[in-house]
N, C-alpha and C. Protein backbone atom coordinates (compact mmCIF):
# COMPACT_ATOMS: atom_id res chain seq x y z
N UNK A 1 -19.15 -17.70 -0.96
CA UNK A 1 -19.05 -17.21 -2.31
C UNK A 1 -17.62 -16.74 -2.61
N UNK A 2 -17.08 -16.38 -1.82
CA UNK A 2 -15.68 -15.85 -1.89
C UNK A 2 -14.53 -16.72 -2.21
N UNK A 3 -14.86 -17.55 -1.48
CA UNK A 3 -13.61 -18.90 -1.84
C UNK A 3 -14.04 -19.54 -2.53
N UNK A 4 -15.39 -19.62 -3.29
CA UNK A 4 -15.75 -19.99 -4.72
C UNK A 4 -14.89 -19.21 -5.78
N UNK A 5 -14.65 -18.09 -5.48
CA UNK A 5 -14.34 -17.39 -6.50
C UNK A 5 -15.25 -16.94 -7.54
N UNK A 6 -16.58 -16.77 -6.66
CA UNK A 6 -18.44 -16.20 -7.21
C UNK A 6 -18.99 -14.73 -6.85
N UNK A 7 -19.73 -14.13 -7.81
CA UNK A 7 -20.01 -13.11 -6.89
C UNK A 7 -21.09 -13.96 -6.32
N UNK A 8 -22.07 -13.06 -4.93
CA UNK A 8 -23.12 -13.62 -4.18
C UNK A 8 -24.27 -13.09 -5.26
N UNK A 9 -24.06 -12.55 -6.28
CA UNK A 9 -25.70 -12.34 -7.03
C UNK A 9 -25.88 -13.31 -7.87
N UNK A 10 -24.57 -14.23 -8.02
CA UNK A 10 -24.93 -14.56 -9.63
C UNK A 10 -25.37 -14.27 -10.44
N UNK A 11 -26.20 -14.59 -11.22
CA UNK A 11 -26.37 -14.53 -12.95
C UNK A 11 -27.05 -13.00 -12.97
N UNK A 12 -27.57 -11.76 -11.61
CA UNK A 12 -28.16 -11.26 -11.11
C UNK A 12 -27.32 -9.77 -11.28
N UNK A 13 -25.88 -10.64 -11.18
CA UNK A 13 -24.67 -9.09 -10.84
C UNK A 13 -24.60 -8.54 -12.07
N UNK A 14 -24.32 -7.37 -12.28
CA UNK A 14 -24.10 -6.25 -12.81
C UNK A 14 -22.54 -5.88 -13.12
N UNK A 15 -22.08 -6.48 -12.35
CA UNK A 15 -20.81 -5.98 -12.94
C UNK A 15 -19.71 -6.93 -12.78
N UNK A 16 -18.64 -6.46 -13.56
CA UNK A 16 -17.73 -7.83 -14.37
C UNK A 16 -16.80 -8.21 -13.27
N UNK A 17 -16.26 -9.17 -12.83
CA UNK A 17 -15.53 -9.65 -12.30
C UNK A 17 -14.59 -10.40 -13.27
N UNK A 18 -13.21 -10.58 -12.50
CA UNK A 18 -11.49 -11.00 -13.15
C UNK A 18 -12.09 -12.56 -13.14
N UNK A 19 -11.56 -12.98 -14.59
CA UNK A 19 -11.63 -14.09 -15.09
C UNK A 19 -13.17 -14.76 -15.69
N UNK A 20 -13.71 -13.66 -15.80
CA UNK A 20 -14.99 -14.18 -16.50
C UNK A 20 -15.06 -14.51 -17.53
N UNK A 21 -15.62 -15.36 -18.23
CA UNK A 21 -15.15 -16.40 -19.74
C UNK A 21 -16.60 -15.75 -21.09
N UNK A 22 -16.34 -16.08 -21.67
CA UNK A 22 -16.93 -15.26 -22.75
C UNK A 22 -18.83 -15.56 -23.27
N UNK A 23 -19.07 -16.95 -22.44
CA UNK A 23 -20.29 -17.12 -21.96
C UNK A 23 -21.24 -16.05 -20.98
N UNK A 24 -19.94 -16.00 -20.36
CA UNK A 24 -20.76 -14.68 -19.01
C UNK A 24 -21.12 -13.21 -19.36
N UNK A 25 -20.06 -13.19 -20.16
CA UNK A 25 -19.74 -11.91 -21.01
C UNK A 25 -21.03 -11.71 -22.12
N UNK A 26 -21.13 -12.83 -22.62
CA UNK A 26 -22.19 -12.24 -23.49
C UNK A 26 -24.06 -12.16 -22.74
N UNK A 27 -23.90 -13.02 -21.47
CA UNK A 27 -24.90 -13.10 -20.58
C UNK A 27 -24.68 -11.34 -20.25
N UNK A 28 -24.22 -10.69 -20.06
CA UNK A 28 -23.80 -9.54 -19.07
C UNK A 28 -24.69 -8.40 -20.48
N UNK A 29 -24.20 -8.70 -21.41
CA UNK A 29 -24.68 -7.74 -22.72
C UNK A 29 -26.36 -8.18 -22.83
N UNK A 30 -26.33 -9.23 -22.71
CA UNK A 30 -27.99 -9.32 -22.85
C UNK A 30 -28.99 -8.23 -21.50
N UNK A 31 -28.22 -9.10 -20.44
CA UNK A 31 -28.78 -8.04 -19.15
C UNK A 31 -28.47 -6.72 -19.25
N UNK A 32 -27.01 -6.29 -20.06
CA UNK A 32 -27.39 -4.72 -19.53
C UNK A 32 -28.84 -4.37 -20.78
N UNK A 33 -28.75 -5.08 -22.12
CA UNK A 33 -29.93 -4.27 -22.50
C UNK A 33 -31.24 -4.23 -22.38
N UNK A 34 -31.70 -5.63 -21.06
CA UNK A 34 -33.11 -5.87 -20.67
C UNK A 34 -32.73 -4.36 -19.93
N UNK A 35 -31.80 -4.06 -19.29
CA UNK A 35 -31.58 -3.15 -17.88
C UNK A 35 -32.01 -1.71 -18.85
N UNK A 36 -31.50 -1.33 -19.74
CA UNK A 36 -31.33 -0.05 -20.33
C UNK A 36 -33.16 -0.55 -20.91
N UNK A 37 -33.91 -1.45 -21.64
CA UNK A 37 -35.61 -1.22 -21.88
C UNK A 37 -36.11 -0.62 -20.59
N UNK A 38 -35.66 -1.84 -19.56
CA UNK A 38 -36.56 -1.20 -18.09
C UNK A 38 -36.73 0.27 -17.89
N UNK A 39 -35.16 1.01 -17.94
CA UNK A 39 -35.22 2.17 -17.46
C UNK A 39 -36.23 3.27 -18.30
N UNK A 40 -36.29 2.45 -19.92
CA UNK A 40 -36.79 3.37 -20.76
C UNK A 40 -38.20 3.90 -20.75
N UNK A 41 -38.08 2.18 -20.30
CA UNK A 41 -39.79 2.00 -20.03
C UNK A 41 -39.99 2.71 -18.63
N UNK A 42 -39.56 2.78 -17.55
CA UNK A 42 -39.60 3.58 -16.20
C UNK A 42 -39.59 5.10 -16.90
N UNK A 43 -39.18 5.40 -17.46
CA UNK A 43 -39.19 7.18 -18.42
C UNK A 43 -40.17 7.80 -18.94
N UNK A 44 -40.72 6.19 -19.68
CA UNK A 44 -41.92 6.73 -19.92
C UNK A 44 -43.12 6.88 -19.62
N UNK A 45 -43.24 5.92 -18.33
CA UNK A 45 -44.09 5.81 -17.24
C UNK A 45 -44.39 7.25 -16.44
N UNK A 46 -43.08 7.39 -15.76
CA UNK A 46 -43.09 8.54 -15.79
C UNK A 46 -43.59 9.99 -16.47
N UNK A 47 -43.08 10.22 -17.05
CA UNK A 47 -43.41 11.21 -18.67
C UNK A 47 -45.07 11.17 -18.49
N UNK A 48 -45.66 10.09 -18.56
CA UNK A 48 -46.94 9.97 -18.39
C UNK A 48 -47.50 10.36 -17.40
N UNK A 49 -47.11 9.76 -16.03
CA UNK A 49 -47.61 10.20 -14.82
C UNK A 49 -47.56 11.81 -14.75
N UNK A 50 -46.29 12.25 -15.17
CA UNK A 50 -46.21 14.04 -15.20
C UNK A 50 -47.34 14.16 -15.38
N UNK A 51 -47.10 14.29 -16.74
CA UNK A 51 -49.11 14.79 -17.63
C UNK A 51 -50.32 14.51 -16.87
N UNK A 52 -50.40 13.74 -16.32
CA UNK A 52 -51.55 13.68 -15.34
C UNK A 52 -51.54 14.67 -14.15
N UNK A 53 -50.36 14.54 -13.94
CA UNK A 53 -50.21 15.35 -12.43
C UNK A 53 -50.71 16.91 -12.36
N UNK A 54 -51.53 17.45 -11.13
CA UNK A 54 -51.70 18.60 -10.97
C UNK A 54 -51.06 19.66 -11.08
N UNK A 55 -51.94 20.77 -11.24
CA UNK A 55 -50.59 21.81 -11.48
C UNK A 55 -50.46 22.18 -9.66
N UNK A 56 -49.23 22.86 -8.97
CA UNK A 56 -49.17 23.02 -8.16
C UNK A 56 -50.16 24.03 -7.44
N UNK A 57 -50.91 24.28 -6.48
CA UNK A 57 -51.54 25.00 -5.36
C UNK A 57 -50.76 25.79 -4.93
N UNK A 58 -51.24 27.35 -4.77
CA UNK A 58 -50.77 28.28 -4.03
C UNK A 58 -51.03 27.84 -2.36
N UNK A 59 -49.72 28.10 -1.27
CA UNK A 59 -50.43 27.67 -0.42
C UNK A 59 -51.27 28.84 0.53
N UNK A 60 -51.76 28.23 1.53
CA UNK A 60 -52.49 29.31 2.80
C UNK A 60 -51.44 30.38 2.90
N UNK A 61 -50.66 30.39 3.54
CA UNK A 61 -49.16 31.23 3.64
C UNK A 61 -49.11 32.51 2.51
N UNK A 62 -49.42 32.16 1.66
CA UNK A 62 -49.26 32.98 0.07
C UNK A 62 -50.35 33.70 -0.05
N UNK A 63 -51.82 33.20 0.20
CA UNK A 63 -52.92 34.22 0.60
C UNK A 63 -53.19 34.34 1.32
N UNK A 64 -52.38 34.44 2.93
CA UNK A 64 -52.11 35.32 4.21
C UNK A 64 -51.66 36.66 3.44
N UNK A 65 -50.28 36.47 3.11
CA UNK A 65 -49.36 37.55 3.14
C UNK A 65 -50.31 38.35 1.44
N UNK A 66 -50.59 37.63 0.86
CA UNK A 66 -51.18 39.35 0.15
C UNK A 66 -52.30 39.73 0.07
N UNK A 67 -53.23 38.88 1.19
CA UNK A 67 -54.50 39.73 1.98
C UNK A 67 -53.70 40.65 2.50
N UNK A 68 -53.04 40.54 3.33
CA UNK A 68 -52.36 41.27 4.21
C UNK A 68 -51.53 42.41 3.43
N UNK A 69 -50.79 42.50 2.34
CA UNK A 69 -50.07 43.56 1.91
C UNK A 69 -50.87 44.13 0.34
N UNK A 70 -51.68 43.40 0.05
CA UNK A 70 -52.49 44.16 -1.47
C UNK A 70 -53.27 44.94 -0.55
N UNK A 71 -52.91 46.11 -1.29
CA UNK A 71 -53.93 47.71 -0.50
C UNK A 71 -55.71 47.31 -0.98
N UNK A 72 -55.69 46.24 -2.49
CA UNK A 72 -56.84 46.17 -2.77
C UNK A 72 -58.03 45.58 -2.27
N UNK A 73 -57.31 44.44 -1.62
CA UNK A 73 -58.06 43.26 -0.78
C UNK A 73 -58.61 44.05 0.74
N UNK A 74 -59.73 44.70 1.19
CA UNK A 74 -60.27 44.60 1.85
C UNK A 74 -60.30 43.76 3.32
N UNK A 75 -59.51 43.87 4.10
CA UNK A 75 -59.62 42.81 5.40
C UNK A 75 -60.54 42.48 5.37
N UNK A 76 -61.37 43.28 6.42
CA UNK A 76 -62.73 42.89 7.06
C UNK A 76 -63.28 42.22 6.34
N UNK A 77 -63.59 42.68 4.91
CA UNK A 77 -64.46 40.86 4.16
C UNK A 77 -63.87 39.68 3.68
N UNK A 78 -62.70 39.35 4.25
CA UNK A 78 -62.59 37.79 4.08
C UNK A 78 -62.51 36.94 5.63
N UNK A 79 -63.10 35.90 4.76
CA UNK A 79 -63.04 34.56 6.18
C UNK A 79 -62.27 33.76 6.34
N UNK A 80 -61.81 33.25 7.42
CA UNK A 80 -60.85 31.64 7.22
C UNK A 80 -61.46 30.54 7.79
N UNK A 81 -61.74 29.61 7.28
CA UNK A 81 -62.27 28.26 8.19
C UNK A 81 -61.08 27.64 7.82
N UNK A 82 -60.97 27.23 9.41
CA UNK A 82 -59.81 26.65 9.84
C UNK A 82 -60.50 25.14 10.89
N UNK A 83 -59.19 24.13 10.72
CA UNK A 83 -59.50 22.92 11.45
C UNK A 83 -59.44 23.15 12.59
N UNK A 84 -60.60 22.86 13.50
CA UNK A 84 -59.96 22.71 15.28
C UNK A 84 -59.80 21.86 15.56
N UNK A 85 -58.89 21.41 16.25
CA UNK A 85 -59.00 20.13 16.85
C UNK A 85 -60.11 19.62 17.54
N UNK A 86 -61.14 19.76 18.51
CA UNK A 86 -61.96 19.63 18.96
C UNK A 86 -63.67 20.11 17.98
N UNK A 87 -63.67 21.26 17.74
CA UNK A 87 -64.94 21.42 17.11
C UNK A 87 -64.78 21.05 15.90
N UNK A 88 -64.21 21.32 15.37
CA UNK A 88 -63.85 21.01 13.43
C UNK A 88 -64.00 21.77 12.74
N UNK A 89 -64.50 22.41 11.82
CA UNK A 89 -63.78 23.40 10.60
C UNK A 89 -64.25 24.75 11.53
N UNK A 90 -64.13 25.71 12.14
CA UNK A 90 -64.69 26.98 12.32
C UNK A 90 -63.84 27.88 11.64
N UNK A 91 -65.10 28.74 11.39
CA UNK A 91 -64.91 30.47 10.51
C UNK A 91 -64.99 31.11 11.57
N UNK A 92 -63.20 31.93 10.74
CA UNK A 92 -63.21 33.93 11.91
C UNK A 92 -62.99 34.81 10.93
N UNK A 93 -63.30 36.12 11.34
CA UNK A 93 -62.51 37.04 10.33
C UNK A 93 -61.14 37.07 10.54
N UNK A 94 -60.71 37.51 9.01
CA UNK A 94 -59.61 37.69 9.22
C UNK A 94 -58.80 38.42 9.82
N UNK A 95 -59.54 39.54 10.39
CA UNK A 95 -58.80 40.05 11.40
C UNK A 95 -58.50 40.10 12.94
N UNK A 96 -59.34 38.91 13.11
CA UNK A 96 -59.44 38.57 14.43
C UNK A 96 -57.59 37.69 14.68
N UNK A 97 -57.16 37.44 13.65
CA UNK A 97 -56.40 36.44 13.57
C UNK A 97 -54.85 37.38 14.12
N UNK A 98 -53.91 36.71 15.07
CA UNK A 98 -52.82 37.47 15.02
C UNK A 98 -51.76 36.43 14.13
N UNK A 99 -50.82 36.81 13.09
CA UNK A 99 -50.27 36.21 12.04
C UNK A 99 -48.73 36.39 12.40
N UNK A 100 -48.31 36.65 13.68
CA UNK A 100 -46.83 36.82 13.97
C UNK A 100 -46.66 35.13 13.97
N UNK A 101 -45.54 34.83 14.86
CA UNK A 101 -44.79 33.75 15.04
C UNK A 101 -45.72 32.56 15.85
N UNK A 102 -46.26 31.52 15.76
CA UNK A 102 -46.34 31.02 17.31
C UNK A 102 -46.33 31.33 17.92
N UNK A 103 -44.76 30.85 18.43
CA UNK A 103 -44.21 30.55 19.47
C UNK A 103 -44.30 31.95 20.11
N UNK A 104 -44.11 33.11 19.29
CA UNK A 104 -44.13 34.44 20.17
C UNK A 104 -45.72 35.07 20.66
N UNK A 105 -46.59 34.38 20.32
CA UNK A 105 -47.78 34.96 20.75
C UNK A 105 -47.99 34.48 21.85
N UNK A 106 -48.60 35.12 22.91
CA UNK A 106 -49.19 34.69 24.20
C UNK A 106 -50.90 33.66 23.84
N UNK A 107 -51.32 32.95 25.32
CA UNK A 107 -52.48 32.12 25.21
C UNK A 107 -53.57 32.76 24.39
N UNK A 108 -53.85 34.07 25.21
CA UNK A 108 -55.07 34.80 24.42
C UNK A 108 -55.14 35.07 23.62
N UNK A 109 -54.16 35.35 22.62
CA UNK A 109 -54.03 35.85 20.84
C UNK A 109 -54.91 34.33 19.95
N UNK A 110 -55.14 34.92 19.46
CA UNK A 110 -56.06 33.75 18.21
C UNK A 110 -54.68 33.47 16.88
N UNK A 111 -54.18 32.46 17.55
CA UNK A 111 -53.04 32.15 16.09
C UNK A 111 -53.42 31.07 15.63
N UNK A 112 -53.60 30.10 14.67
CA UNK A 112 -53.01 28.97 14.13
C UNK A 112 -52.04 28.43 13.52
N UNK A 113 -51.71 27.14 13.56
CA UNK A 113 -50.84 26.81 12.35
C UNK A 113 -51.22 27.13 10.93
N UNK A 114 -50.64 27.24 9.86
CA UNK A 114 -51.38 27.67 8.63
C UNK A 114 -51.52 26.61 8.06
N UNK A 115 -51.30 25.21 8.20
CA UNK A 115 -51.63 23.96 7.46
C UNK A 115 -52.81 23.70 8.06
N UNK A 116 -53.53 24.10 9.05
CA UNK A 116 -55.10 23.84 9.62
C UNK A 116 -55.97 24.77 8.48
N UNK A 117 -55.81 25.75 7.98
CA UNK A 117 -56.74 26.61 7.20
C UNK A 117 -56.97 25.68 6.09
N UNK A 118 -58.04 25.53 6.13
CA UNK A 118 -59.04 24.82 4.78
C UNK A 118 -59.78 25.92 3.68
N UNK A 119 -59.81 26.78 4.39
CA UNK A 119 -60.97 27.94 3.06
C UNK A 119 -60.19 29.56 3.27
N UNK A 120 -60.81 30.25 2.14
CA UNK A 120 -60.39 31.45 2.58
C UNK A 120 -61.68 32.19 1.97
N UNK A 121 -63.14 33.00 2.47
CA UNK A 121 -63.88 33.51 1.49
C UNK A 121 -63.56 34.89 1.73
N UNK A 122 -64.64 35.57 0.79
CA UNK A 122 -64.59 36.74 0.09
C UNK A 122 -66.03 37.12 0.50
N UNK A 123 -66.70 37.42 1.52
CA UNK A 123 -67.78 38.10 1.70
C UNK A 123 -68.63 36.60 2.05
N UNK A 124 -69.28 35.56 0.71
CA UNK A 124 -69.86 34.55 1.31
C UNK A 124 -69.14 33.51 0.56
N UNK A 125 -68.48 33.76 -0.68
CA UNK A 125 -67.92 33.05 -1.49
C UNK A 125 -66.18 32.59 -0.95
N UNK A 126 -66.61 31.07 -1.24
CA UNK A 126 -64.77 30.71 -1.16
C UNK A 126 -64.18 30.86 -2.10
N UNK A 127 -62.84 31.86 -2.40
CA UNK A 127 -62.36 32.10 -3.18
C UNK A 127 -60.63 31.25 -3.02
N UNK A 128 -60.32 30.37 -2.06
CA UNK A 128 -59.23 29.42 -1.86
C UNK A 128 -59.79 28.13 -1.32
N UNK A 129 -59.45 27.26 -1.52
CA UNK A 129 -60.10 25.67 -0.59
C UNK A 129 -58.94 24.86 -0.97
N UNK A 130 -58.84 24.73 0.14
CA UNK A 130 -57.53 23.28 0.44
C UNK A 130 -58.24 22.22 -0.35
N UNK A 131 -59.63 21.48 -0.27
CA UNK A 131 -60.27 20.29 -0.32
C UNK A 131 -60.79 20.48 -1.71
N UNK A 132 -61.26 21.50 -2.49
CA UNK A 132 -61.20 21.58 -3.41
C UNK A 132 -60.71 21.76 -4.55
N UNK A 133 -59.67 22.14 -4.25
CA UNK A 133 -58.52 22.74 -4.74
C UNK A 133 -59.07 24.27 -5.90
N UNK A 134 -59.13 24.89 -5.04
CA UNK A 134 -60.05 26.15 -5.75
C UNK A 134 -59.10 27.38 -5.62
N UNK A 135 -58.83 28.24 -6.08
CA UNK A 135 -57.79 29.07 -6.11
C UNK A 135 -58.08 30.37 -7.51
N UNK A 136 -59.04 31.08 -6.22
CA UNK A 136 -59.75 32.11 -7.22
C UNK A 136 -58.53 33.59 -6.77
N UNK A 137 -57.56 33.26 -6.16
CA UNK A 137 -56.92 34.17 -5.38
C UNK A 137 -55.70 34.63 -6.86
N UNK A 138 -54.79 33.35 -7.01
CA UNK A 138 -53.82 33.39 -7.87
C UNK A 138 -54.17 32.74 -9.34
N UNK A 139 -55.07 32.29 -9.39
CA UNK A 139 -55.30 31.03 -10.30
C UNK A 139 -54.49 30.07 -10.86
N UNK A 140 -53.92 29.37 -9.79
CA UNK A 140 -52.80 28.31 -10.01
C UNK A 140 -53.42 27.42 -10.56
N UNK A 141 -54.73 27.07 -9.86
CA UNK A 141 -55.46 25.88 -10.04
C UNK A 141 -56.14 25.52 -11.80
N UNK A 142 -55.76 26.89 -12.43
CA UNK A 142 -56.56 27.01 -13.72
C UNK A 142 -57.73 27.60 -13.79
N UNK A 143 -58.19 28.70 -12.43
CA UNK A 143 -59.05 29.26 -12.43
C UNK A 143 -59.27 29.89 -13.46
N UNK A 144 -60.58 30.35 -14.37
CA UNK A 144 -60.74 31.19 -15.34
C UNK A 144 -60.91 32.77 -14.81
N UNK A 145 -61.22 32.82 -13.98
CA UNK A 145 -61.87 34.30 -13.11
C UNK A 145 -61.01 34.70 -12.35
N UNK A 146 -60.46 35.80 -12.43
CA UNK A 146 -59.06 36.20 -11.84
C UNK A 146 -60.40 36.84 -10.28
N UNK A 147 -59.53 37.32 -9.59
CA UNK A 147 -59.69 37.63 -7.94
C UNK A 147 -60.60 38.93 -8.09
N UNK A 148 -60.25 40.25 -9.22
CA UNK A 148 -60.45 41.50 -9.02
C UNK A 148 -61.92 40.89 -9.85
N UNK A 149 -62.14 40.48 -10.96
CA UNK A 149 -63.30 40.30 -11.27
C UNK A 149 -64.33 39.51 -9.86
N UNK A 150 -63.88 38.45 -9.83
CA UNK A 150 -64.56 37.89 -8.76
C UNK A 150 -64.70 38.62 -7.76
N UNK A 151 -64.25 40.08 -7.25
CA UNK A 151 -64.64 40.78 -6.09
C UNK A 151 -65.75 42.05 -6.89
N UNK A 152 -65.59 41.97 -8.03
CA UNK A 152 -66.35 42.82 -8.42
C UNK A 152 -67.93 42.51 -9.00
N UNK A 153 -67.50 41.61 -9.29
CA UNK A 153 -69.48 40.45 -8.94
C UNK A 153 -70.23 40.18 -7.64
């Protein structure tokens, strides 16, 4: 292509090369404005897909830490079912759980990763679910029933 004096895209390239004649030139104006519909049309594809898209999930991590620091939330009555590798979803209390680092806990401490937690309840009720996307904690999900009502039913 080179000692043609071609680019290798042909009719394909995008951009102008020395000595191009006024045929090519007006080929080049047609393509950039198929190029500029595509993108428009990719915009609005987009734009669309947004609107569909979920609103974001609070994660596990986020209702660890304010079980853990709201004076209001009660330990002892919430649960976590979490994935095991071997048995599959099991429930503990939450305070059985030690929530430091990993890596810094010894064998016998009960830690998990926090991407294994699937549920979080409230006495018998799940008030978080990974699989459902349920989020009675923050109401990210569009819950109507904020947390303090729901503990008070």
């Amino acid at each position: 292509f080179y000692l043609e004096n071609k680019c290798r895209f042909g009719d394909m390239c995008k951009n102008r090369h020395e000595g191009e004649t006024e045929k090519v030139a007006k080929k080049d104006s047609v393509k950039s404005k198929r190029f500029k519909n595509e993108q428009e049309g990719s915009k609005k594809k987009e734009e669309r897909s947004r609107s569909k898209k979920k609103p974001p999930m609070k994660t596990a991590a986020d209702v660890i830490k304010r079980i853990q620091w709201d004076q209001m939330f009660p330990k002892e009555y919430f649960v976590i079912g979490y994935l095991d590798r071997f048995l599959g979803v099991v429930e503990e209390n939450f305070t059985t759980f030690s929530w430091e680092n990993l890596a810094s806990v010894d064998y016998d401490v009960l830690a998990i990763p926090q991407h294994r937690i699937q549920y979080f309840k409230y006495k018998t009720e799940k008030v978080w679910d990974k699989t459902e996307r349920k989020d009675v904690m923050f109401g990210s999900t569009g819950s109507k029933v904020g947390i303090m009502e729901f503990m008070e039913e």
